[in-house]
Protein backbone atom coordinates (compact mmCIF):
# COMPACT_ATOMS: atom_id res chain seq x y z
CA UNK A 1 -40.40 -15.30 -12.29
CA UNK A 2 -42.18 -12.29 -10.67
CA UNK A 3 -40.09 -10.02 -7.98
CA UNK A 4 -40.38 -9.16 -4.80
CA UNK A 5 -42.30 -6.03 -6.22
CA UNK A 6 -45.78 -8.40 -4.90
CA UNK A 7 -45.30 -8.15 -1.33
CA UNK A 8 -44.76 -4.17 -1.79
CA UNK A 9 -48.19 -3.90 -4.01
CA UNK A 10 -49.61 -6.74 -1.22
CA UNK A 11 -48.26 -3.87 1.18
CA UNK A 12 -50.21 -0.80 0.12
CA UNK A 13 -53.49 -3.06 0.05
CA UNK A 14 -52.02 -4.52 3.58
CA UNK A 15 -52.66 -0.43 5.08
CA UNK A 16 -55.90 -0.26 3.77
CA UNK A 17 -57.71 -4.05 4.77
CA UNK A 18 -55.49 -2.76 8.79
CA UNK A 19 -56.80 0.52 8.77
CA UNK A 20 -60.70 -0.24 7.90
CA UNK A 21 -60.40 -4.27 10.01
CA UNK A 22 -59.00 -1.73 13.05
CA UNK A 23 -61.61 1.16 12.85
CA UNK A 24 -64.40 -0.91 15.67
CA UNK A 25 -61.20 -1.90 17.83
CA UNK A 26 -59.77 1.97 18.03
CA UNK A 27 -63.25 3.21 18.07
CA UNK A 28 -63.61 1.34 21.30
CA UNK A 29 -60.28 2.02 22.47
CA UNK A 30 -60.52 5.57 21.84
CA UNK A 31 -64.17 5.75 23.25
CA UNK A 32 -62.50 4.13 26.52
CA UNK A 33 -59.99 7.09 26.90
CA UNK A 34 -62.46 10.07 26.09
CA UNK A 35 -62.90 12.71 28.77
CA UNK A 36 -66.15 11.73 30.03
CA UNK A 37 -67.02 15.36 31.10
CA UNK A 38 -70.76 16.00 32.06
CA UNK A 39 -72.78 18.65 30.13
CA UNK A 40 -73.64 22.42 32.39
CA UNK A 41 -76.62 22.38 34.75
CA UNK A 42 -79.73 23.29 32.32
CA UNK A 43 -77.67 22.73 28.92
CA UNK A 44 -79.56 20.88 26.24
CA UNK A 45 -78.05 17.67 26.06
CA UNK A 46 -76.56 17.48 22.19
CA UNK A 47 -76.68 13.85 20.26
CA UNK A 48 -72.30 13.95 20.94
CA UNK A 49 -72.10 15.79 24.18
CA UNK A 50 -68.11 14.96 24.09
CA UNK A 51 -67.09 17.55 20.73
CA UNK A 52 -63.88 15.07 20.68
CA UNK A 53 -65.48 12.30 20.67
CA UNK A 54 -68.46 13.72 17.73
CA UNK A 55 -65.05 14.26 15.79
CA UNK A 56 -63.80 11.09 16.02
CA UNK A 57 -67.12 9.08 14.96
CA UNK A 58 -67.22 11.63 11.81
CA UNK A 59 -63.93 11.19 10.83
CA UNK A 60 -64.21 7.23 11.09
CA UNK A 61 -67.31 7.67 8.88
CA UNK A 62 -65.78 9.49 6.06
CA UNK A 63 -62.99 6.75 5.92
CA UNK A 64 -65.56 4.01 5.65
CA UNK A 65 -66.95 6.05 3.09
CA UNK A 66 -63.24 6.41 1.53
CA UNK A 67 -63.58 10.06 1.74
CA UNK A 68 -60.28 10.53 3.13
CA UNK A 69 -60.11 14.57 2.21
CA UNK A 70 -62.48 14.64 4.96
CA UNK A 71 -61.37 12.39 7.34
CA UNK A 72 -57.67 14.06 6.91
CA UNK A 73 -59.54 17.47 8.72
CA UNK A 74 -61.77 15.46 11.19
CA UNK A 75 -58.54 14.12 12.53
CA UNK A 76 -56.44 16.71 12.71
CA UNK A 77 -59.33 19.06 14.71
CA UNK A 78 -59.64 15.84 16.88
CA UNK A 79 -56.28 15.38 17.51
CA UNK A 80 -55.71 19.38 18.09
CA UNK A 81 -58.25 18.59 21.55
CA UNK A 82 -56.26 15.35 21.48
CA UNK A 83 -52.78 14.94 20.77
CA UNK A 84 -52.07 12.52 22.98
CA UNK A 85 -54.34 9.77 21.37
CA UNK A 86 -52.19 7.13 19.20
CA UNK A 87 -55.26 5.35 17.66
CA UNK A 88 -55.93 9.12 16.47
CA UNK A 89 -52.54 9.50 15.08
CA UNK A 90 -52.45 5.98 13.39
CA UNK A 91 -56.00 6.59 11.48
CA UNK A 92 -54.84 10.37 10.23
CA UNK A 93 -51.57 8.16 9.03
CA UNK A 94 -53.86 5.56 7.37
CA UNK A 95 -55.73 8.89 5.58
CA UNK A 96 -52.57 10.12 4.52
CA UNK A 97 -51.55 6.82 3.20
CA UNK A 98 -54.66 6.67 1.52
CA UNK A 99 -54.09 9.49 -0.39
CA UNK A 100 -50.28 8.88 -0.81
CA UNK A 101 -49.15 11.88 0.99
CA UNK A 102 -46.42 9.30 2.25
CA UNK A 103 -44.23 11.94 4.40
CA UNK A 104 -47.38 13.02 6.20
CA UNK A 105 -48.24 9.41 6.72
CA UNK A 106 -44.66 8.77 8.16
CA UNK A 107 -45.17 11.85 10.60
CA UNK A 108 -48.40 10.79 11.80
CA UNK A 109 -47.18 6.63 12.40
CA UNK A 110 -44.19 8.08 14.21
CA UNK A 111 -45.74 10.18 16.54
CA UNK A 112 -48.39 7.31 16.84
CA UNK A 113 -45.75 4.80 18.17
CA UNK A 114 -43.81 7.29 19.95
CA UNK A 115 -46.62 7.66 22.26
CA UNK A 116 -47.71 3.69 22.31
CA UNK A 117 -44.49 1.72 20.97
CA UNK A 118 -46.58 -1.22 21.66
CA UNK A 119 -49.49 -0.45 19.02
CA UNK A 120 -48.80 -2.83 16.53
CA UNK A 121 -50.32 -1.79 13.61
CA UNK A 122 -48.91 1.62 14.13
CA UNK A 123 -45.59 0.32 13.79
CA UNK A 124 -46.81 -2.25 10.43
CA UNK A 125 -47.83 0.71 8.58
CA UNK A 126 -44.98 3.32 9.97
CA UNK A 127 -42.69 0.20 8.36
CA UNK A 128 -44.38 -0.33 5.06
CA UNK A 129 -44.70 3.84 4.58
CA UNK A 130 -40.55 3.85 4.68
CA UNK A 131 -40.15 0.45 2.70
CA UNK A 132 -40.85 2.81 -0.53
CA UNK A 133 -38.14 4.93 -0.16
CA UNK A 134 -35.88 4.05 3.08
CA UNK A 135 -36.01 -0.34 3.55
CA UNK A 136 -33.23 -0.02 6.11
CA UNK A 137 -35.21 2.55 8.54
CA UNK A 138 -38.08 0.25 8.04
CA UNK A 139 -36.11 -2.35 9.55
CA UNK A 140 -36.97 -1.26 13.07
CA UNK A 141 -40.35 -0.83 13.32
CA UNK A 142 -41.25 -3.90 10.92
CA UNK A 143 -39.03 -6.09 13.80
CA UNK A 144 -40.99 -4.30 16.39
CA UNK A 145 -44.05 -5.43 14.57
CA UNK A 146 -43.05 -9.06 14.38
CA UNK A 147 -42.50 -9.23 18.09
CA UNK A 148 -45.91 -7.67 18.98
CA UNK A 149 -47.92 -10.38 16.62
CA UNK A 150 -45.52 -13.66 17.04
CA UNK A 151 -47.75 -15.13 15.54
CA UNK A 152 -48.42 -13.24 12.44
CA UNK A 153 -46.51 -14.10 9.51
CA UNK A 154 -47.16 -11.20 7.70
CA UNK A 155 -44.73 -8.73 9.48
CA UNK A 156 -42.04 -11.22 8.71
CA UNK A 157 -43.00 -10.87 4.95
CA UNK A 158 -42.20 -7.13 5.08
CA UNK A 159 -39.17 -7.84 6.69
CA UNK A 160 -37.89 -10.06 4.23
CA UNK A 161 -38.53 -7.32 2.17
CA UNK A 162 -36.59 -5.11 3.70
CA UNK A 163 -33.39 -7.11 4.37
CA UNK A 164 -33.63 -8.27 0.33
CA UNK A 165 -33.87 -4.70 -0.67
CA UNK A 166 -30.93 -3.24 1.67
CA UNK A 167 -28.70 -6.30 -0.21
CA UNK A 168 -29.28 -8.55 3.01
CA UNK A 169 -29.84 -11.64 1.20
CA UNK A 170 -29.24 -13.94 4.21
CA UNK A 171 -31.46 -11.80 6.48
CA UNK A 172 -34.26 -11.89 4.53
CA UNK A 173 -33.94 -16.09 3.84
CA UNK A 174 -34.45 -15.83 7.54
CA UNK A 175 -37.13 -13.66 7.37
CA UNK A 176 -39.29 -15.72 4.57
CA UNK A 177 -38.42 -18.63 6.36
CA UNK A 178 -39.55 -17.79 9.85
CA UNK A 179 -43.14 -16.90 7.74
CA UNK A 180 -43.35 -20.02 5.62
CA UNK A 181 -42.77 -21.53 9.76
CA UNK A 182 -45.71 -19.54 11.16
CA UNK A 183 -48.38 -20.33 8.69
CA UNK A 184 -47.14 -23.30 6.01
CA UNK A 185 -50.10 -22.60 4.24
CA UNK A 186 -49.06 -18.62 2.89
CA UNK A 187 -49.06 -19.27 -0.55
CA UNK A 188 -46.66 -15.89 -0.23
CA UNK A 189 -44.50 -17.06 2.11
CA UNK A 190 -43.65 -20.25 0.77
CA UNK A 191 -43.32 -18.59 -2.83
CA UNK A 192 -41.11 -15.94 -1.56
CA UNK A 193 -38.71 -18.50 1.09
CA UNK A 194 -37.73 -20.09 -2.24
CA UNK A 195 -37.63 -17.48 -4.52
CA UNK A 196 -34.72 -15.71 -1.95
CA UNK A 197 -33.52 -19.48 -1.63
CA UNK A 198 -32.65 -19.55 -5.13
CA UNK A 199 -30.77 -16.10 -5.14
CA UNK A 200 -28.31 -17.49 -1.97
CA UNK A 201 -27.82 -20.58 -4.60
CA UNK A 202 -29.77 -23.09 -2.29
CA UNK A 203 -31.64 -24.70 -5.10
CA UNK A 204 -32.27 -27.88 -3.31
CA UNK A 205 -34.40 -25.69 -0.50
CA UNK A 206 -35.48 -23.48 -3.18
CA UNK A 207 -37.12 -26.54 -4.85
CA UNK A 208 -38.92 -27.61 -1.48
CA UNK A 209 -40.71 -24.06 -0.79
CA UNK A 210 -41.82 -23.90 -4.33
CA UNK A 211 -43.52 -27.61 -3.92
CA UNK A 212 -44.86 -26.49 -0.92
CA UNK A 213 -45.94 -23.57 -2.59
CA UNK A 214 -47.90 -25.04 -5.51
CA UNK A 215 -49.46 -27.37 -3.18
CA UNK A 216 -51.42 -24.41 -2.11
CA UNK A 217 -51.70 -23.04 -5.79
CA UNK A 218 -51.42 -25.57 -8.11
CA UNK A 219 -52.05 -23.40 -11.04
CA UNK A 220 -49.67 -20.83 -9.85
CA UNK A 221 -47.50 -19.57 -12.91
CA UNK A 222 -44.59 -18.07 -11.18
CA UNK A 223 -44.59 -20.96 -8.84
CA UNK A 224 -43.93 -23.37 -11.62
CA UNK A 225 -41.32 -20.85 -12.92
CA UNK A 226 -39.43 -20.89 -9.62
CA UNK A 227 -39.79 -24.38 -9.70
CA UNK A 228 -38.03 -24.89 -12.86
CA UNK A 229 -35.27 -21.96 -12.19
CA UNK A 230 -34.75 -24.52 -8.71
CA UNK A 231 -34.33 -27.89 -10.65
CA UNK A 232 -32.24 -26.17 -13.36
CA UNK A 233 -29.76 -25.43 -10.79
CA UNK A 234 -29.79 -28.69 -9.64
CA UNK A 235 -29.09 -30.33 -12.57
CA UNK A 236 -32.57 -31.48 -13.12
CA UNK A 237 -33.17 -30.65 -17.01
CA UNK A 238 -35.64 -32.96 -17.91
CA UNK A 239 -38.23 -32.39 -14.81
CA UNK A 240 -37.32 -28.81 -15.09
CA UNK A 241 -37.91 -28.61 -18.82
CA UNK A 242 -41.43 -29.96 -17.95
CA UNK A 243 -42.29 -27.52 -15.13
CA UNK A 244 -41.40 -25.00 -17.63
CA UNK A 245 -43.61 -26.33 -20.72
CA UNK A 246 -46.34 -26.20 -17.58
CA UNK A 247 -45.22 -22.52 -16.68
CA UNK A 248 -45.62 -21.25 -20.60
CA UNK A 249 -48.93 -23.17 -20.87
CA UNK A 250 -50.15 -20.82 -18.20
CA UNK A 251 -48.82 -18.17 -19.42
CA UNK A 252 -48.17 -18.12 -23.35
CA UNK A 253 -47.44 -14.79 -23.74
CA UNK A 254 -43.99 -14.58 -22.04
CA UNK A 255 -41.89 -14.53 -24.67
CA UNK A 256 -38.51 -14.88 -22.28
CA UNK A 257 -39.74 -17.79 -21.01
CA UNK A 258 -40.49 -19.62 -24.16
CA UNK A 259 -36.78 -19.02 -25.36
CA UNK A 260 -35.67 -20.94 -22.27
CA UNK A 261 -38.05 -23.65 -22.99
CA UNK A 262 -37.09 -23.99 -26.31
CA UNK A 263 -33.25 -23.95 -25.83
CA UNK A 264 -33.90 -26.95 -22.85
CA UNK A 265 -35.90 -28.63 -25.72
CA UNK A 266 -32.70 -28.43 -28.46
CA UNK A 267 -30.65 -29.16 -26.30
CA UNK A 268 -32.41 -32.57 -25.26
CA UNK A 269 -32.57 -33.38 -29.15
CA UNK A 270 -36.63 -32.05 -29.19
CA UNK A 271 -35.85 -29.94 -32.45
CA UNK A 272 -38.88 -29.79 -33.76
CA UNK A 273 -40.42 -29.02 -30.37
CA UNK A 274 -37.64 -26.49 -30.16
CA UNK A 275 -38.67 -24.71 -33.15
CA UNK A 276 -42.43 -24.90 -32.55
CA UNK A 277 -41.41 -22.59 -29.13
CA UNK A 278 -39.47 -20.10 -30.82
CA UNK A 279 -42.47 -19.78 -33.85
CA UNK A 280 -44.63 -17.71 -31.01
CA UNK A 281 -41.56 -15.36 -30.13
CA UNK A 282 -41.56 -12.25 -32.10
CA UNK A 283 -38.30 -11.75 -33.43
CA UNK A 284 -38.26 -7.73 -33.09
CA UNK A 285 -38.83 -7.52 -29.15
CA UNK A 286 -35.70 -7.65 -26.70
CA UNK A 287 -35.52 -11.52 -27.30
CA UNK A 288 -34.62 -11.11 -31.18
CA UNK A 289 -31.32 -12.00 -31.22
CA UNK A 290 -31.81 -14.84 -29.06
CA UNK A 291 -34.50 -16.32 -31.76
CA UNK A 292 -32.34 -15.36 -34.15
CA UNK A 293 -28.94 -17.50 -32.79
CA UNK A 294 -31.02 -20.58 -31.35
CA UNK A 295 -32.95 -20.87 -34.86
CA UNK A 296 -29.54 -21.15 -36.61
CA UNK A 297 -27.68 -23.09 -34.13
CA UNK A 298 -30.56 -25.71 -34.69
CA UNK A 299 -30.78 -25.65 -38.56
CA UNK A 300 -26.73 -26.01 -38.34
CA UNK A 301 -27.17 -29.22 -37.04
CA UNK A 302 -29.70 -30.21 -39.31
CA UNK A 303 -27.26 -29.23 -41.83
CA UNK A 304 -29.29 -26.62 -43.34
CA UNK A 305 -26.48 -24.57 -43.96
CA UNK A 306 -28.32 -21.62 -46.10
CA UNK A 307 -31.22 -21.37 -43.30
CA UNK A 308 -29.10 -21.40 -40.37
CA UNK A 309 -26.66 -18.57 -42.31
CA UNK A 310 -30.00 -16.72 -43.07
CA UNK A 311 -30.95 -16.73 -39.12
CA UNK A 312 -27.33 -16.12 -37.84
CA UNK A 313 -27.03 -13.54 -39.87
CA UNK A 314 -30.23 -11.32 -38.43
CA UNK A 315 -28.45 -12.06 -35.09
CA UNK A 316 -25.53 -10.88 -35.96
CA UNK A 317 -26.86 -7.87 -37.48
CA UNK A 318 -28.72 -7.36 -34.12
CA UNK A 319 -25.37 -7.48 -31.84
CA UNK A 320 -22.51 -6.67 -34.19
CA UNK A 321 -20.60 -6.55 -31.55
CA UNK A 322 -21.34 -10.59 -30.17
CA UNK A 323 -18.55 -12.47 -30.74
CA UNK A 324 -20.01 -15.82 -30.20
CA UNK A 325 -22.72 -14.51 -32.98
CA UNK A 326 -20.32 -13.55 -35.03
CA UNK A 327 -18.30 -16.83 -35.01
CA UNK A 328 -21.39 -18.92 -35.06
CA UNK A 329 -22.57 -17.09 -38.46
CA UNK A 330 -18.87 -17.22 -40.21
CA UNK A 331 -18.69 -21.36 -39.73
CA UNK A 332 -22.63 -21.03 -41.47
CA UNK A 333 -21.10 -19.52 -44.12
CA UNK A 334 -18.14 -21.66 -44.47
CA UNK A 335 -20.65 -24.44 -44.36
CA UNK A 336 -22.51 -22.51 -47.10
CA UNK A 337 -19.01 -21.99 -49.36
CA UNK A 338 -19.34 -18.37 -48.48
CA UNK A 339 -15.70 -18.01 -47.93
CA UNK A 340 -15.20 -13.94 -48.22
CA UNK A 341 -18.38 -13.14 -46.18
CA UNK A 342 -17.49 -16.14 -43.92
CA UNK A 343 -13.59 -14.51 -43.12
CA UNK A 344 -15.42 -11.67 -43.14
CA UNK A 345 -17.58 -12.65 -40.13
CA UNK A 346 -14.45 -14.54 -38.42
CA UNK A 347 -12.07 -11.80 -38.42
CA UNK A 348 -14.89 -9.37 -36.18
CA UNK A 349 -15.65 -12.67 -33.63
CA UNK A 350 -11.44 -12.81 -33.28
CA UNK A 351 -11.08 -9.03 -33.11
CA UNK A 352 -14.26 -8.80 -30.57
CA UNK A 353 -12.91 -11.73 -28.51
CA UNK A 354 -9.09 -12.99 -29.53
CA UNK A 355 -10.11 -16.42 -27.04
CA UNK A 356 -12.67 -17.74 -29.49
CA UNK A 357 -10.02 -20.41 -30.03
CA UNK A 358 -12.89 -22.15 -32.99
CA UNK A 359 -13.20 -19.15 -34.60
CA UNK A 360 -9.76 -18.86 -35.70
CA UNK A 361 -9.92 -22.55 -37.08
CA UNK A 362 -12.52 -21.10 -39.24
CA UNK A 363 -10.99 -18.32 -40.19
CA UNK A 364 -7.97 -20.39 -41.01
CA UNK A 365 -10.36 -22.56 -43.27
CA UNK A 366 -12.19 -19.36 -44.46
CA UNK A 367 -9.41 -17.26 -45.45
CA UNK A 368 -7.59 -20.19 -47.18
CA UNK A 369 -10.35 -21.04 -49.30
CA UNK A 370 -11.00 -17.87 -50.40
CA UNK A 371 -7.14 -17.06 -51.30
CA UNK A 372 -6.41 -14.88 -48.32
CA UNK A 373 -3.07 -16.15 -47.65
CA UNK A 374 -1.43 -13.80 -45.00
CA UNK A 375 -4.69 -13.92 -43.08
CA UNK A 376 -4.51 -17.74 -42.95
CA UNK A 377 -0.76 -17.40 -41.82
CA UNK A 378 -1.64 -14.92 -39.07
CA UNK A 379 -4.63 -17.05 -37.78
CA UNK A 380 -2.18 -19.94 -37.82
CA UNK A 381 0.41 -18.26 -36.57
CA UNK A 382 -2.02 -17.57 -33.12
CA UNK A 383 -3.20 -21.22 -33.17
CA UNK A 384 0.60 -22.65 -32.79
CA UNK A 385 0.71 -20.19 -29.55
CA UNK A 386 -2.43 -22.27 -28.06
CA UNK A 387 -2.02 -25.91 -29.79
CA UNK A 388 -0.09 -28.31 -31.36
CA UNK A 389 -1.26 -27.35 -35.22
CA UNK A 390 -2.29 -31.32 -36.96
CA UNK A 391 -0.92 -32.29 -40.03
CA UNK A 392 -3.70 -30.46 -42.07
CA UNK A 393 -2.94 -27.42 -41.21
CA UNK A 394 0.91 -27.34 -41.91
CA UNK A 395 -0.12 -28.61 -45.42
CA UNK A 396 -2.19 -25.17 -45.71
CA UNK A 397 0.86 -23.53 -44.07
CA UNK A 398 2.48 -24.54 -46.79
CA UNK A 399 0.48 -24.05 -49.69
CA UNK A 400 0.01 -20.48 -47.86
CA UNK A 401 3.41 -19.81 -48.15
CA UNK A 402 3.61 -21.21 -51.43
CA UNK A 403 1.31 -18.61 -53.03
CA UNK A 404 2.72 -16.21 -51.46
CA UNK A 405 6.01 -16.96 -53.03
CA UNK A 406 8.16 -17.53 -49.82
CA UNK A 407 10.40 -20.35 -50.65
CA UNK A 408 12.14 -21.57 -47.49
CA UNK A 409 8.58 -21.64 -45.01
CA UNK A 410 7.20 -23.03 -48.01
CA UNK A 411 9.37 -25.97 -48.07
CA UNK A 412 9.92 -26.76 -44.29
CA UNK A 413 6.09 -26.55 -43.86
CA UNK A 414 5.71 -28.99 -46.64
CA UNK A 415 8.07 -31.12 -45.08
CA UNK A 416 6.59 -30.90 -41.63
CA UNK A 417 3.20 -32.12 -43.36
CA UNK A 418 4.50 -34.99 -44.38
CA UNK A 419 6.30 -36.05 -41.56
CA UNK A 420 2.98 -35.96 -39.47
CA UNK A 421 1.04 -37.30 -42.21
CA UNK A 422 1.90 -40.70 -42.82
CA UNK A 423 -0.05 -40.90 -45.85
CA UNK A 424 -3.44 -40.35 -44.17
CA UNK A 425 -4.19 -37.27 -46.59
CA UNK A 426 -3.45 -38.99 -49.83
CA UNK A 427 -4.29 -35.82 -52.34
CA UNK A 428 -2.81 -33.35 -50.44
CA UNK A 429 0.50 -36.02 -49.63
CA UNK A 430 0.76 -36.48 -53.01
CA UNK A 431 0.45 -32.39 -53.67
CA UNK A 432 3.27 -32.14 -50.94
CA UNK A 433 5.70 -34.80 -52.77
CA UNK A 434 5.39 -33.45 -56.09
CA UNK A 435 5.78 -29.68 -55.02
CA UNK A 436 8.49 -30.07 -52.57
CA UNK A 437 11.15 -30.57 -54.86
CA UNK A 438 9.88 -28.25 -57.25
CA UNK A 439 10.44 -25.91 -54.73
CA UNK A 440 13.82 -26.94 -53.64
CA UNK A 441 14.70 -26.57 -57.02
CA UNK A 442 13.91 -22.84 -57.16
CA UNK A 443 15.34 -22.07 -53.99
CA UNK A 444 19.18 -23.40 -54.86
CA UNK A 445 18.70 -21.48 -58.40
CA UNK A 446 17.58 -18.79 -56.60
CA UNK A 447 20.83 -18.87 -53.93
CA UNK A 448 23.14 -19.57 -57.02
CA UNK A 449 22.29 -16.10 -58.52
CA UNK A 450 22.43 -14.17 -55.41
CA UNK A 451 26.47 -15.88 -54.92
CA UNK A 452 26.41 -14.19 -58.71
């Protein structure tokens, strides 16, 4: 969904269509306070017998004729006979602004609305010149603006834009909202009221202002985007899994947008729609890893164990450091009776994050099967610390033990398997039976020649 960065470019064009729509107003205005002096007895009557006034009409020709160079020195010699003029002052700001000599333009709006506080598009422009670089100085004269034209929803806009870039979240909902009230039918404000609506976490409202906005613009992209960002948040997955498949119709080349669509279609059970989305994401952009990880989450459950290790493994490769990645690519493996590369995997998701409680199941599994029997004691070791291990995993306990030669844990972890078994593991019970007193056997020979 696009940013408030719109209203600011909507700004900059906002000075130019005020400026050029206000040049037959303040031509008239200024024309109205002109000294009106007569020319000397016997002096030949010139085309502009007022100089100031000659100045003025040449400078408002270069700007129609966008040759603000010009119009920058027709001013300023006009305003030198007339300082006092604030339509002068507002058009050299509009020249400045023009020709994005910003602090000039400032300096020129300011004086403008220190003489006439009550010229309105003075204070407009003097608020959208110190939105760039200053949004909480712009505050004041973008207010000032808003009370001048009540009815203009426009200076609200700015506001909005304002309070959302000095963190005021709330003040700027109030500001979009009091826009979208003045003219329902501002595509802007309506797409802007919800797009701040969904940053305070009002989805519900959120939802409403985008409707309202795509009534306006049907075929508006980032509408339908904000639309589907508002019924995610409600809870909404299927109709906002279809406002997004409209959103990426519209526009197929964002990338980010398809890798949402296609994790709302796996996780609805849509694999195949799923995959068809993540096909048109490149898989060496900044939304690699996350092709990578959804492409082998989804060939995991389609049990293809080699393809989904294949995928998971890019991803990993791309964040080493992801412990969910790394997790998700040693159960692959596992899957894929890839038990060294598969502990391998395990023991960086545990080390990266110790919580990934399913991780260490796996790396129980992992390092068992591939005769790492001090790792599987240490992993099982941590699980008993969370959970109550099952019957299963004393009988690798055990067998851990076992291997490694240990006797006593050997024995009391057999026994503990088969007093939570009850016979439901019938190879490994019958492993158990037969080894346990094999082992108690060794132990009493072994305490009879340490009494020796």
């Amino acid at each position: 969904m696009r940013s408030a960065k719109r209203i600011a470019a909507q700004a900059a064009i906002l000075l130019a269509l005020g400026a050029t729509q206000a040049h037959a107003g303040l031509a008239q205005a200024v024309a109205q306070n002109a000294p009106k002096s007569k020319p000397p007895a016997g002096a030949r009557v010139e085309k502009f017998a007022n100089p100031a006034a000659a100045l003025r009409n040449q400078a408002i020709e270069a700007m129609a004729k966008n040759d603000f160079e010009s119009a920058v020195g027709l001013w300023q010699k006009y305003l030198a006979d007339q300082p006092n003029d604030p339509y002068g002052h507002f058009e050299l700001g509009y020249a400045f602004t023009a020709l994005s000599r910003w602090d000039d333009a400032k300096t020129e709006y300011q004086k403008a609305v220190a003489i006439d506080p009550k010229l309105e598009p003075a204070q407009l422009n003097l608020g959208l010149v110190l939105l760039r670089s200053d949004p909480a100085a712009a505050i004041g004269p973008l207010r000032q603006a808003a009370t001048l034209a009540p009815t203009n929803q426009r200076p609200h806009l700015l506001l909005g834009l304002a309070f959302e870039r000095t963190g005021n979240l709330a003040g700027a909902a109030a500001e979009y909202g009091a826009a979208a009230k003045l003219n329902p039918k501002d595509f802007e404000a309506q797409y802007e009221l919800g797009r701040i609506l969904l940053k305070v976490k009002q989805p519900a409202e959120a939802e409403s202002a985008f409707r309202e906005a795509l009534a306006i613009q049907p075929a508006s992209p980032e509408a339908m985007a904000g639309l589907s960002e508002s019924l995610l948040a409600e809870g909404k997955t299927a109709e906002a899994t279809k406002e997004l498949e409209a959103y990426v119709a519209a526009r197929p080349s964002d990338e980010t947008a398809r890798l949402r669509l296609a994790g709302l279609l796996a996780n609805a059970g849509d694999l195949d729609g799923a995959l068809a989305q993540l096909n048109h994401v490149g898989t060496t952009g900044p939304n690699a890893l996350g092709v990578y990880r959804l492409r082998g989450e989804i060939l995991l459950s389609r049990k293809d164990y080699a393809g989904a290790a294949d995928a998971l493994g890019n991803a990993a490769a791309l964040g080493p450091r992801n412990a969910p990645v790394q997790a998700q690519l040693g159960q692959a493996l596992v899957l894929e009776k890839q038990y060294g590369p598969a502990a391998q995997a395990l023991k960086r998701a545990v080390t990266l994050d110790p919580t990934q409680e399913q991780a260490w199941r796996d790396l129980v599994a992992a390092s068992y099967l591939n005769g790492e029997w001090q790792v599987t004691l240490d992993a099982l070791d941590h699980l008993e610390q969370k959970e109550e291990l099952p019957a299963v995993s004393w009988f690798i306990r055990a067998s851990s033990e076992d291997h490694l030669g240990r006797l006593a844990p050997a024995i009391a972890a057999y026994q503990k398997f088969l007093a939570l078994d009850h016979g439901r593991h019938g190879t490994d019970g019958e492993l158990a039976k037969r080894r346990l007193p094999v082992l108690e056997s060794l132990l009493r020979h072994q305490k009879k020649r340490k009494k020796k």
